[in-house]
Protein backbone atom coordinates (compact mmCIF):
# COMPACT_ATOMS: atom_id res chain seq x y z
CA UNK A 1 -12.80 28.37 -8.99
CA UNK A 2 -11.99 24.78 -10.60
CA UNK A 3 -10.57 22.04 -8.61
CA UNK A 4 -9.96 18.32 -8.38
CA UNK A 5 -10.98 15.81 -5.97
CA UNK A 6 -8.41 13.05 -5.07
CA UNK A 7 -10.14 10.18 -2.66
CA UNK A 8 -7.92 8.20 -0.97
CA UNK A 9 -9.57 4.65 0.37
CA UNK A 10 -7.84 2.92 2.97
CA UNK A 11 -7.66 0.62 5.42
CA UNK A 12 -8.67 3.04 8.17
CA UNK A 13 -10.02 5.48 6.54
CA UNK A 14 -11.17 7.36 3.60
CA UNK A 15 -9.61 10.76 3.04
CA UNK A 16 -10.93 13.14 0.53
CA UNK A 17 -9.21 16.11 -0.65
CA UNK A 18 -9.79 19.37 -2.71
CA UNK A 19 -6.92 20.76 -4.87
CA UNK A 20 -6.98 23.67 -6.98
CA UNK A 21 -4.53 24.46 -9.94
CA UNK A 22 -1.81 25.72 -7.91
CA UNK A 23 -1.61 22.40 -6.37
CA UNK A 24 -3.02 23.70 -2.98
CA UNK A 25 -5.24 21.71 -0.89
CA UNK A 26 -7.65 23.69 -0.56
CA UNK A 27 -10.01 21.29 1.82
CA UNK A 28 -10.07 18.02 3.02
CA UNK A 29 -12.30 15.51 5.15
CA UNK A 30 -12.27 11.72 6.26
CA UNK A 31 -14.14 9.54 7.33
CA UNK A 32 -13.24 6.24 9.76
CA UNK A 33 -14.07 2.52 8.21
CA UNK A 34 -14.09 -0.54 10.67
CA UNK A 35 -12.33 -3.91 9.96
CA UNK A 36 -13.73 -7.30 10.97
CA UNK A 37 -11.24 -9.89 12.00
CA UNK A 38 -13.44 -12.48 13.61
CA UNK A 39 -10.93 -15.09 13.67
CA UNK A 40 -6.88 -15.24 13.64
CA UNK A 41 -5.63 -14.41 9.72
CA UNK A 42 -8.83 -13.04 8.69
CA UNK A 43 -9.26 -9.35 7.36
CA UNK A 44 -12.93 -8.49 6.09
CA UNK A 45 -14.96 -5.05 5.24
CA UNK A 46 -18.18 -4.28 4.18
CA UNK A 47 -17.55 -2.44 0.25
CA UNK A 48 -20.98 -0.92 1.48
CA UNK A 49 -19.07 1.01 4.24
CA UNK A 50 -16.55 2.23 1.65
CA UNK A 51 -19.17 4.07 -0.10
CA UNK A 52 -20.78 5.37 2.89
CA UNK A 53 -17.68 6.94 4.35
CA UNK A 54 -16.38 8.27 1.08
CA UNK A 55 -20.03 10.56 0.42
CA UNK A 56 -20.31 11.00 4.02
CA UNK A 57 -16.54 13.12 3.56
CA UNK A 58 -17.84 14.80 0.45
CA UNK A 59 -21.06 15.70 1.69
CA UNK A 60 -18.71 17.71 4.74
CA UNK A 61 -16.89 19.74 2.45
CA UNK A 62 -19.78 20.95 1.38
CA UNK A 63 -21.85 21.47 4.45
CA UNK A 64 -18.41 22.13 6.89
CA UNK A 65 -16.11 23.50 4.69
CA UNK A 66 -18.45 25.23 1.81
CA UNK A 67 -16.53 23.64 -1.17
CA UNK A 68 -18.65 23.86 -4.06
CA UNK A 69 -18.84 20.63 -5.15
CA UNK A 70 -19.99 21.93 -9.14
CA UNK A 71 -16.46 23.00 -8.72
CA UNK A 72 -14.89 20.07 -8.71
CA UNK A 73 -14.05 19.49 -12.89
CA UNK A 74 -12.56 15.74 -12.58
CA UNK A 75 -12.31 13.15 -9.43
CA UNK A 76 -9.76 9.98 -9.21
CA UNK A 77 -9.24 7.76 -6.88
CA UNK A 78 -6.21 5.68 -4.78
CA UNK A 79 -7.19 3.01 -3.27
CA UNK A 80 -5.76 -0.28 -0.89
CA UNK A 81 -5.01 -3.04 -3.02
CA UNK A 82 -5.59 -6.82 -3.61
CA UNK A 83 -9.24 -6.87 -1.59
CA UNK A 84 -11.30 -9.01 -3.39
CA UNK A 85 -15.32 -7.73 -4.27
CA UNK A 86 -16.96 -10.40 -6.13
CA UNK A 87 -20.06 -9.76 -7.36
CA UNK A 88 -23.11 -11.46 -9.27
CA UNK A 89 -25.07 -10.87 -12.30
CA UNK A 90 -26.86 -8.04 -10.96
CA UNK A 91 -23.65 -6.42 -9.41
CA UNK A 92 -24.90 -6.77 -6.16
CA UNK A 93 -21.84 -7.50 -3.67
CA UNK A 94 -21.89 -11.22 -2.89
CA UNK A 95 -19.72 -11.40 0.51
CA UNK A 96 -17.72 -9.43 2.50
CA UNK A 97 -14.30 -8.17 0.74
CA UNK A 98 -11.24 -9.93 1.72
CA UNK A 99 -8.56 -7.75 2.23
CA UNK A 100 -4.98 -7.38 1.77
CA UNK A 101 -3.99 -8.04 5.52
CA UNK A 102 -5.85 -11.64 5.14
CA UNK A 103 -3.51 -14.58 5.65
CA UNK A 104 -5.87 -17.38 5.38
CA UNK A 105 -4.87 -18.38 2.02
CA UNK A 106 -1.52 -20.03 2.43
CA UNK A 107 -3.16 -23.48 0.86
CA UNK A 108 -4.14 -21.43 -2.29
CA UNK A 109 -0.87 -19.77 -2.61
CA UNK A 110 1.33 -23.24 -2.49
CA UNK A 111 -1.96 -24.94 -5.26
CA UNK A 112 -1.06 -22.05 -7.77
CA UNK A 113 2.73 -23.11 -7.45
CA UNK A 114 1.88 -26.49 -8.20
CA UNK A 115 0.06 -25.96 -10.93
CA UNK A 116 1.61 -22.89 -12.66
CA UNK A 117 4.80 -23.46 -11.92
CA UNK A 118 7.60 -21.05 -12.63
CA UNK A 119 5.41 -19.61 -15.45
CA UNK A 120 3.30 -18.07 -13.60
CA UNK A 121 6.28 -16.11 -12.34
CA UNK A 122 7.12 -15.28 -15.92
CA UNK A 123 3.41 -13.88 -16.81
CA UNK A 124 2.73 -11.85 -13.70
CA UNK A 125 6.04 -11.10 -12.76
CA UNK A 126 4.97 -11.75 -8.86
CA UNK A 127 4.89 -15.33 -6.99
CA UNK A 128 1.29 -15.63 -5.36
CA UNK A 129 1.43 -14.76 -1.66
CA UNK A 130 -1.81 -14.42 0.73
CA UNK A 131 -2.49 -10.81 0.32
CA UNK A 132 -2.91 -11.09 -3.70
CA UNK A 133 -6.50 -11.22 -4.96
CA UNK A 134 -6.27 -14.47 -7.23
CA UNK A 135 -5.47 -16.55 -3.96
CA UNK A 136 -8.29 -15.51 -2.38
CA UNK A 137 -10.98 -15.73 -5.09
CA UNK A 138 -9.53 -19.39 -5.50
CA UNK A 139 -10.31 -19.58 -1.33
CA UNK A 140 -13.81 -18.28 -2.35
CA UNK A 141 -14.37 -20.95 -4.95
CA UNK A 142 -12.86 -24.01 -2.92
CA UNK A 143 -14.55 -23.00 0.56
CA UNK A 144 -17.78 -21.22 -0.45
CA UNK A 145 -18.73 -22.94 -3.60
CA UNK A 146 -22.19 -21.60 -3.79
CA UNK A 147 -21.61 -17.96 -3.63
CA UNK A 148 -18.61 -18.53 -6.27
CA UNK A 149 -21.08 -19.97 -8.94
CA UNK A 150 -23.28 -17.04 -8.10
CA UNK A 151 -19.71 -14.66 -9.38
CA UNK A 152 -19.69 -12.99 -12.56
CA UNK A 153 -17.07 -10.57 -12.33
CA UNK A 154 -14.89 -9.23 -9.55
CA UNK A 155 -13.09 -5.72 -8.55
CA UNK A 156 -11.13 -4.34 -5.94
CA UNK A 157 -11.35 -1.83 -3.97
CA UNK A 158 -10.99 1.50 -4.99
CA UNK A 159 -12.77 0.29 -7.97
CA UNK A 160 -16.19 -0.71 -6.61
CA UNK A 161 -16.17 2.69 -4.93
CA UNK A 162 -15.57 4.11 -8.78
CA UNK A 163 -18.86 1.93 -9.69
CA UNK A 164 -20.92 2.73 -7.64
CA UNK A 165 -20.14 6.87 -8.30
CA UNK A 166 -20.46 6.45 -12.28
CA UNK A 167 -21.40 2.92 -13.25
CA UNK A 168 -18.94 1.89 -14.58
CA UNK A 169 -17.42 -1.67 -13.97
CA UNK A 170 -13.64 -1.64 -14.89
CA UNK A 171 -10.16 -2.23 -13.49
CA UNK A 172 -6.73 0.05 -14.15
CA UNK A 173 -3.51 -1.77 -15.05
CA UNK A 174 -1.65 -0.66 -11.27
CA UNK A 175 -4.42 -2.81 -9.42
CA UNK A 176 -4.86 -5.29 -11.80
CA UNK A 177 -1.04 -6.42 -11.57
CA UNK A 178 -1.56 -6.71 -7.91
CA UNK A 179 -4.18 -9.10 -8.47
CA UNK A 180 -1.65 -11.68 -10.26
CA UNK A 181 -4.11 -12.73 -12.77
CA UNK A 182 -2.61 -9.98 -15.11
CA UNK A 183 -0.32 -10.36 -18.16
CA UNK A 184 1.99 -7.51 -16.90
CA UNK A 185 4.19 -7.12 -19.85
CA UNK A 186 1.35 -7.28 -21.82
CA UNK A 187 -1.17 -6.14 -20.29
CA UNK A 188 -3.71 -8.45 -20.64
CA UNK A 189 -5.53 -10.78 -18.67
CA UNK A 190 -4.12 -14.34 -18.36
CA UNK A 191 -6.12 -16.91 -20.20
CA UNK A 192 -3.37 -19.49 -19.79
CA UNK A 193 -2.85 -18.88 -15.91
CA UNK A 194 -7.08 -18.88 -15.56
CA UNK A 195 -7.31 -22.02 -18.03
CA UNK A 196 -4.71 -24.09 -15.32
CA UNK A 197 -6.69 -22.62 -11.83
CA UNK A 198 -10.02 -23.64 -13.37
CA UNK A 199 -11.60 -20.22 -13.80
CA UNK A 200 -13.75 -18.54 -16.52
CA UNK A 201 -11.60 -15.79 -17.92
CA UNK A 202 -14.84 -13.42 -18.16
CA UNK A 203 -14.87 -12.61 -14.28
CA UNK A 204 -12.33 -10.27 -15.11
CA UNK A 205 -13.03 -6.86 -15.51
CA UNK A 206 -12.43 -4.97 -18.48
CA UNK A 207 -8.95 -3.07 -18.29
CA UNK A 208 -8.19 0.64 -18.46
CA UNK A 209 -5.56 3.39 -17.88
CA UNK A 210 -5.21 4.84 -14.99
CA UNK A 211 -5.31 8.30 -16.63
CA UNK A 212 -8.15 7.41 -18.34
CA UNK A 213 -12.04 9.02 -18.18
CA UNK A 214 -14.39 6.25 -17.34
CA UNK A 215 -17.25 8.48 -16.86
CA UNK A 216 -19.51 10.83 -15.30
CA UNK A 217 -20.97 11.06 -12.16
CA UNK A 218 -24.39 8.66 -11.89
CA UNK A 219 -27.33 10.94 -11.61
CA UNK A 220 -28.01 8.03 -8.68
CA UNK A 221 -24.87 9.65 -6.94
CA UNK A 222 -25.25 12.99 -7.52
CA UNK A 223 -28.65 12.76 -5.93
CA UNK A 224 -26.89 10.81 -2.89
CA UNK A 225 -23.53 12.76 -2.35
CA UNK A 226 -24.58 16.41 -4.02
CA UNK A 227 -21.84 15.88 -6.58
CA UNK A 228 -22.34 17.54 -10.00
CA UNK A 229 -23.03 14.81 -13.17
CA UNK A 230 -20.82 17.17 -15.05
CA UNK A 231 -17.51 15.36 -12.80
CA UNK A 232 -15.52 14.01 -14.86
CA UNK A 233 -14.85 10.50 -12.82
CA UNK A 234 -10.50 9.33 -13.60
CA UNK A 235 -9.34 5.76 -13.36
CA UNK A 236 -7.23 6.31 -10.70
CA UNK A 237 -4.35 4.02 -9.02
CA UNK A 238 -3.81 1.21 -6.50
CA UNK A 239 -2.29 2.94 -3.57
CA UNK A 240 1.27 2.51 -3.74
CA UNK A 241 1.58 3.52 -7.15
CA UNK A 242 -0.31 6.88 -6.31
CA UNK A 243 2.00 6.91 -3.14
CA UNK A 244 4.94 7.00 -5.82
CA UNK A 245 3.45 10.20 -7.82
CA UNK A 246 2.73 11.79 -5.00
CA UNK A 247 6.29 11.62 -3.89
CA UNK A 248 7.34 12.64 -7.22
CA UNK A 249 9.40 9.37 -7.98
CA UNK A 250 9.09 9.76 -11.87
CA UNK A 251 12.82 8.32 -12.49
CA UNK A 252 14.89 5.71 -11.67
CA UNK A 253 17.32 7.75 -9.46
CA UNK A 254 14.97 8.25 -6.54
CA UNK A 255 12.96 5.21 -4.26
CA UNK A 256 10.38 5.89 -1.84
CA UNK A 257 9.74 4.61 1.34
CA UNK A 258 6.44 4.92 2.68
CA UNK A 259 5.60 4.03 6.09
CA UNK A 260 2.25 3.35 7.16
CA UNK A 261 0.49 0.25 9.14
CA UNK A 262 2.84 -1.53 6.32
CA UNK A 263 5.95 -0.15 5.09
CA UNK A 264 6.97 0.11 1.52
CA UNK A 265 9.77 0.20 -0.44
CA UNK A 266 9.25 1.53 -4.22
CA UNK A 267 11.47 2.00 -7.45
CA UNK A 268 10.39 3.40 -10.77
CA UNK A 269 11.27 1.35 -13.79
CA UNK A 270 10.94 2.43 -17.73
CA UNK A 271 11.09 -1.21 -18.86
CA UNK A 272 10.46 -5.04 -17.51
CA UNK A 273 13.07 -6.36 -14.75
CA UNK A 274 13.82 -9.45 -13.39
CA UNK A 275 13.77 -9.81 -9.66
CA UNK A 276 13.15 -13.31 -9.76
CA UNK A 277 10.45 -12.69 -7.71
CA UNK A 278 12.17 -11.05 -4.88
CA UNK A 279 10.46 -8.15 -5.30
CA UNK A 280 6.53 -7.45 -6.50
CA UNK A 281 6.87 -5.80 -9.59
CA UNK A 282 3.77 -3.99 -10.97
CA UNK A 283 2.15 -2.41 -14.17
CA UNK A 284 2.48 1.80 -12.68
CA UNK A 285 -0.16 4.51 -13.17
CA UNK A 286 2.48 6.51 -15.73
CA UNK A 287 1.73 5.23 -18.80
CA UNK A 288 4.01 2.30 -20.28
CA UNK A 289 6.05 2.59 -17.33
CA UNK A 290 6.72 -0.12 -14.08
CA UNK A 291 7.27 -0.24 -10.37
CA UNK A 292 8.77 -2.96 -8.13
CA UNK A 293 8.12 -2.88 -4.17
CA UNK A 294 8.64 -4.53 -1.53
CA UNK A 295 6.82 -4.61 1.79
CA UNK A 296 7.10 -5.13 5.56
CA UNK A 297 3.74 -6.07 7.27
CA UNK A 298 4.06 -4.23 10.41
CA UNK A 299 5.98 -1.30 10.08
CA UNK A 300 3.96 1.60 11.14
CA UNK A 301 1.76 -0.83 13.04
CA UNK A 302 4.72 -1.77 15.39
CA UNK A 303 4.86 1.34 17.05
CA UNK A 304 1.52 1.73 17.02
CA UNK A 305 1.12 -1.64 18.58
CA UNK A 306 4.26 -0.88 21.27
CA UNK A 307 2.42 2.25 21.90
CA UNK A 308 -1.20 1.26 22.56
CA UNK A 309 0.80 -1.48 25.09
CA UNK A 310 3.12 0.50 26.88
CA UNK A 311 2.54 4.40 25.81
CA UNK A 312 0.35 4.85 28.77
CA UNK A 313 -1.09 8.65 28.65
CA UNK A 314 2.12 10.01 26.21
CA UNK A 315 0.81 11.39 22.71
CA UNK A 316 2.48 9.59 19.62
CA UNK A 317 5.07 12.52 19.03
CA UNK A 318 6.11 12.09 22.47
CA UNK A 319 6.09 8.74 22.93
CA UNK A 320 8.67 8.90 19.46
CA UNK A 321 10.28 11.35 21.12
CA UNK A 322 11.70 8.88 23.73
CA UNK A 323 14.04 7.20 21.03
CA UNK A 324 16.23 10.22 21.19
CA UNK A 325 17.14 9.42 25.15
CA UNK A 326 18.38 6.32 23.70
CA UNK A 327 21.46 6.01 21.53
CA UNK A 328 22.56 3.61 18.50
CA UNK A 329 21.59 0.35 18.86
CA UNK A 330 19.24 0.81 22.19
CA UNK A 331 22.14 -0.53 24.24
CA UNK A 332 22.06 -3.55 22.49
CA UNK A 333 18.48 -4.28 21.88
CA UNK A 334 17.33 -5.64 18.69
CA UNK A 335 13.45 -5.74 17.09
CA UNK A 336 12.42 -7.66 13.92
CA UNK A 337 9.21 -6.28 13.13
CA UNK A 338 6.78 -9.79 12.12
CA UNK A 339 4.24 -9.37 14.65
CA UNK A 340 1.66 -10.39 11.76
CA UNK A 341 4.27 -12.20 9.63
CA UNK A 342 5.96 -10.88 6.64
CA UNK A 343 5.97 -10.42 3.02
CA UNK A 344 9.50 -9.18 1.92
CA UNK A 345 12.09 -10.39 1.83
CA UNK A 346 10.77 -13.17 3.64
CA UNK A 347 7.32 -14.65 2.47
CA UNK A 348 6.59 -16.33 6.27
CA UNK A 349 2.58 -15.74 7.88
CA UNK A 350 4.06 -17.94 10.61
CA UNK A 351 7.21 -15.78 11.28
CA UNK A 352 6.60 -13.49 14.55
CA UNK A 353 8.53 -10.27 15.97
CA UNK A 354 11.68 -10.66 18.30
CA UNK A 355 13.26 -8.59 20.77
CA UNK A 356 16.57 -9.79 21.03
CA UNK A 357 19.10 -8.89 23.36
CA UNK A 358 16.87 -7.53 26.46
CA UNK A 359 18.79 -6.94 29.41
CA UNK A 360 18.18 -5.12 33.17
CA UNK A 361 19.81 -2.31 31.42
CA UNK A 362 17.03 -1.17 29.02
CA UNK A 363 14.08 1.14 29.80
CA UNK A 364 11.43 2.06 28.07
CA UNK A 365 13.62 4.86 25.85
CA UNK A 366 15.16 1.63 24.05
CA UNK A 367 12.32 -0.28 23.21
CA UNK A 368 11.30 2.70 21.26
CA UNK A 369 14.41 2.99 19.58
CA UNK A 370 14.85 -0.54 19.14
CA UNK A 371 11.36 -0.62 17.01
CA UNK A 372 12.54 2.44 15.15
CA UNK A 373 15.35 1.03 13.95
CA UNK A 374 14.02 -2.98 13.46
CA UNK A 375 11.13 -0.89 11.25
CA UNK A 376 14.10 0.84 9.24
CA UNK A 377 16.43 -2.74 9.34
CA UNK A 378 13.15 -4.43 7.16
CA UNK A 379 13.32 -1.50 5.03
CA UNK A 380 17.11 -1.88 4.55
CA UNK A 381 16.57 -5.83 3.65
CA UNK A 382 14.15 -4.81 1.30
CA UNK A 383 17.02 -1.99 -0.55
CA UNK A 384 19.09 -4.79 -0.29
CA UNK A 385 17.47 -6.90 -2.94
CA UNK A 386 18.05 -3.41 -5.24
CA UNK A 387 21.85 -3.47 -4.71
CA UNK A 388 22.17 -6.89 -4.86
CA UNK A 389 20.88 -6.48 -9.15
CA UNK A 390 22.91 -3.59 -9.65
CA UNK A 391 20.30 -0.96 -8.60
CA UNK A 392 21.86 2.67 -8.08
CA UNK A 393 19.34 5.73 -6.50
CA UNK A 394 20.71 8.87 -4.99
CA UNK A 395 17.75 9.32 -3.06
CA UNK A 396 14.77 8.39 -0.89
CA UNK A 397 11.83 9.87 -0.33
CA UNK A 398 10.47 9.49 3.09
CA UNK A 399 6.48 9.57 3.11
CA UNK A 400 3.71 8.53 5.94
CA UNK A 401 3.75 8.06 9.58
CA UNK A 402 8.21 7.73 9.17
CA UNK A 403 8.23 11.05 7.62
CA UNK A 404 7.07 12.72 10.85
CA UNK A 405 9.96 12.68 13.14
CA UNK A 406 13.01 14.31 12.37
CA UNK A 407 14.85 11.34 14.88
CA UNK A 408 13.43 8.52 13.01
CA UNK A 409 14.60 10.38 8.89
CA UNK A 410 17.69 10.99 10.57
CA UNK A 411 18.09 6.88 11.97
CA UNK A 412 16.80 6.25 8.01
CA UNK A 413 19.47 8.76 6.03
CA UNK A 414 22.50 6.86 8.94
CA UNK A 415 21.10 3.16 8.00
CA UNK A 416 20.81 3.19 3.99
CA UNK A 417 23.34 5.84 3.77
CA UNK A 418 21.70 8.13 1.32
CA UNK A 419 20.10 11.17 1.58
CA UNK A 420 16.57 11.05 2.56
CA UNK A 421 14.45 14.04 1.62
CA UNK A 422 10.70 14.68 2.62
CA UNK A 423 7.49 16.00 0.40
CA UNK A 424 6.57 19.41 2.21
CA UNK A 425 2.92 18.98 0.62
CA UNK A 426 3.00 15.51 1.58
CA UNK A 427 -0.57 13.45 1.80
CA UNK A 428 0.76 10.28 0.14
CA UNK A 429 -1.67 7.99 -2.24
CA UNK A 430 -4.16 11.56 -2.49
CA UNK A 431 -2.23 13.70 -3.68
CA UNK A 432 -1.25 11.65 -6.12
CA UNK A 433 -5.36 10.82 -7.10
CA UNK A 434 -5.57 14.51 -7.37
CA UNK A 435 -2.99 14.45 -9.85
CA UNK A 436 -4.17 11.83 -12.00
CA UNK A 437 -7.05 13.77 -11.89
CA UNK A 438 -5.69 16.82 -13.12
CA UNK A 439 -4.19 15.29 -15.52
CA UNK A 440 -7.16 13.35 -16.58
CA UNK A 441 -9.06 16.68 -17.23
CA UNK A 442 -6.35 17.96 -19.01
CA UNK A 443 -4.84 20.54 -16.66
CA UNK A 444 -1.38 19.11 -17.63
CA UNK A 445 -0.41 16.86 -20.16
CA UNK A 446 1.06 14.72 -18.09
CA UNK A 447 2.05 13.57 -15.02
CA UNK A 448 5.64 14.83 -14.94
CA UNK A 449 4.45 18.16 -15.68
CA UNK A 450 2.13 17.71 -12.97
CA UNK A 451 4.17 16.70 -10.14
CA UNK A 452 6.37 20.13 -10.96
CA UNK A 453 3.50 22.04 -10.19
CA UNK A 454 2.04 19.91 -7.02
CA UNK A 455 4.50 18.75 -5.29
CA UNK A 456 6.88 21.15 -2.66
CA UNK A 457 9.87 19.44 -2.04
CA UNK A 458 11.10 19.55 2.00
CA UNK A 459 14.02 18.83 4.63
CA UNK A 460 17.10 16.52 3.31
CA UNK A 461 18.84 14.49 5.90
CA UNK A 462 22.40 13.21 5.18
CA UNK A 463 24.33 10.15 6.98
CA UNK A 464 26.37 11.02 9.60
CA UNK A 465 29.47 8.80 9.14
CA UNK A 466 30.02 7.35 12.25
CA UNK A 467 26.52 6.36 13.18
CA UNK A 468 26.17 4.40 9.51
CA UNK A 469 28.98 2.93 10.17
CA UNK A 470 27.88 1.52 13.74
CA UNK A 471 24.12 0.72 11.99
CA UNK A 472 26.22 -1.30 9.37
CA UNK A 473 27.59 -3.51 12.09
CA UNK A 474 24.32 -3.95 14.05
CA UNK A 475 22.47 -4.67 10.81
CA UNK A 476 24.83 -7.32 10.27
CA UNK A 477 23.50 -8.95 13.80
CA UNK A 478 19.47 -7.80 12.90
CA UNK A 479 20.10 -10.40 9.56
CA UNK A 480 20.65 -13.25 11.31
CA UNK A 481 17.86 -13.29 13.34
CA UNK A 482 14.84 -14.69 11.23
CA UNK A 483 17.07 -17.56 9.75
CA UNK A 484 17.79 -18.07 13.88
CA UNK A 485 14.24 -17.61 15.17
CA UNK A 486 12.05 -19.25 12.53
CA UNK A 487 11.42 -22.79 13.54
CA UNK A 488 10.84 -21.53 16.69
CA UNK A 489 7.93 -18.93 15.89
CA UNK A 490 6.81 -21.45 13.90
CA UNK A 491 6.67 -24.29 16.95
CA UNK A 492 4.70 -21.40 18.93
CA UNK A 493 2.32 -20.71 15.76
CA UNK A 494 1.64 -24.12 15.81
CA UNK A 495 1.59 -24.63 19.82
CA UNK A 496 -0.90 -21.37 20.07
CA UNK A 497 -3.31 -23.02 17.24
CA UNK A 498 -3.61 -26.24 19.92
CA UNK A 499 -4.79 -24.13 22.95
């Protein structure tokens, strides 16, 4: 039997999974990874932990699930992005990675807009915002001078867990864009943006394909984690743009929506667009080709958050389940989903979450609904921006946590009006590392082909007229409520930092 191995690092977790040719999953283990956040705005792991978590998920499909691991022809990766590993001449890790979810760089952000100006936005297609990579190394340099001097290069994520199975220190062009230090439409670091910030160009790692063989498997590794050195180890992809394969969005008809802790909002694009910034736009994993995104902070992590508060004993799926007893609108109860500010369309760390509209009137049953449908309102600012340049897609694809209840697609397909249609195979950013495995060991000869023999299309769900057109109203009422509530969640940002 041959397979592929697609490991997906996250946040949360690491997930590892087994595929064979047919595009089954054959096996698949995770393993939990801990967060630090020892101060408001601050988002920190050990890359130690990655590794540890990732081997300890192999070495179980071996031991618990008897997977064969000399099986396994080729191994990729999909990984969280922007986290910054710096490391030192000996590629030892000098301090804790700073992660995506950090907000402590707002300083950074506005120094790179005084300096750069609107060429920066003109190299990396992206204005600097806290979770990027290039703010925080410049937080690194200006706050702990004395580990930065010690820095000679830097990667993120998924791509210290890559070194540390082969060797090999390198970066692919899907993660380096989200670092805004990259040339996007030409792929190439930016000497020009590094010459202005004050940095040595050579901390940046040299710059691959994500389809591309970077290796074996260290003999150091195989030793540790039982993997054969015959693996052939693939570049892999930051995690959105594997999130994208996976869903099969190889064309600019179809966007996906993915809806984890964050939400996102992706497009394919064949060539360079100009969002003017609006939108993060991104080198992608298929060759030569592009994605733009955009992202609300807490989409997923809403419900989770209105759960863990108020879910009492009730399971997830039941506590979703609630939203049905509801009706459009929660009796008219709206949420704006900024507990832990927001990135698009509005770049605000300060802004914070409103329920608007509470009366004796709502129960529990609307709060639920109302968090649905604020999560699906962000999503609908962000498909906005697309219509607003002229953007046409016939469908999304629904992936994640939002792909799970038949309510909440349904409350999606009414609000954009489009079809939404769901992945039956669906595991999001690892099933499409397994791909770019495949491909990288030549099982197809490219990803298109690929994705026709992985991925299982599932359920449709259509608008139902009368409910868009009740959604269209009340998202008329959701959009005024940031430009309403933001000095105000700012005043209490600021009033909470004086306690």
């Amino acid at each position: 039997m041959n397979y592929v191995m697609g490991i997906d690092l996250g946040t949360s977790s690491v997930k590892v999974s087994v595929m064979n040719k047919e595009g089954d999953i054959v096996s698949q283990e995770s393993s939990d990874l801990s967060v630090d956040q020892e101060q408001p705005g601050y988002s920190e792991q050990d890359p130690e932990e990655w590794v540890t978590a990732t081997t300890v998920a192999i070495v179980n499909l071996a031991l618990k699930d008897h997977i064969d691991l000399n099986d396994v022809e080729g191994v990729s990766f999909s990984g969280q992005m922007h986290g910054l590993v710096l490391m030192d001449k000996h590629n030892a890790v000098l301090r804790p990675a700073i992660l995506w979810d950090d907000t402590r760089t707002t300083e950074q952000c506005k120094e790179i807009m005084d300096i750069c100006g609107d060429d920066f936005l003109k190299i990396t297609r992206n204005r600097p915002l806290e979770g990027f990579t290039l703010p925080k190394i410049l937080w690194v340099k200006e706050n702990e001078p004395k580990i930065f001097a010690q820095a000679k290069t830097f990667l993120l994520p998924k791509d210290y867990l890559r070194f540390r199975m082969t060797g090999d220190i390198s970066m692919e062009y899907s993660d380096a864009a989200g670092t805004v230090l990259l040339d996007v439409e030409n792929k190439t670091w930016s000497k020009e943006i590094c010459d202005k910030l004050g940095l040595n160009i050579d901390i940046c790692p040299k710059l691959v394909s994500s389809i591309d063989e970077v290796g074996k498997i260290s003999e150091h590794y195989s030793k540790f984690s039982g993997m054969s050195m015959n693996t052939r180890v693939i570049a892999g992809a930051a995690d959105n743009a594997a999130g994208a394969i996976g869903a099969g969005i190889m064309d600019e008809s179809k966007v996906m929506i993915s809806t984890g802790t964050s939400g996102v909002v992706l497009k394919h694009e064949d060539s360079i667009r100009d969002y003017g910034g609006k939108l993060h736009f991104f080198n992608h994993a298929i060759p030569d080709k592009y994605y733009s995104m955009g992202v609300t902070l807490a989409a997923g992590h809403s419900l989770s958050w209105l759960h863990d508060n108020f879910g009492e004993s009730m399971s997830m799926e039941e506590f979703v389940k609630l939203a049905g007893e509801s009706q459009v609108g929660a009796h008219g109860l709206l949420f704006t989903p900024y507990i832990v500010g927001e990135r698009t369309p509005y770049a605000d760390s300060k802004i914070r979450g409103s329920f608007i509209g509470v009366s004796s009137k709502n129960n529990k049953a609307d709060f639920v609904r109302a968090v649905l449908e604020g999560v699906i309102f962000s999503y609908e600012d962000i498909l906005k921006i697309y219509h607003e340049h002229g953007e046409k897609f016939d469908t999304v694809y629904s992936i994640g946590g939002g792909a799970k209840s038949p309510l909440w697609l349904q409350i999606q397909a009414n609000v954009f009006n489009t079809k939404v249609s769901t992945i039956e195979n669906e595991q999001g950013p690892g099933l499409g590392a397994a791909m770019i495995a495949a491909v990288g060991v030549k099982w197809f000869s490219d990803l298109h082909e690929c994705a026709d023999k992985f991925i299982k299309k599932g359920k449709s769900y259509w608008p139902e007229p009368e409910k868009a057109d009740r959604y269209k109203e009340l998202y008329k009422i959701y959009s005024q409520i940031y430009a309403q509530t933001k000095e105000m969640n700012h005043e209490l940002i600021d009033f909470r930092n004086n306690d």
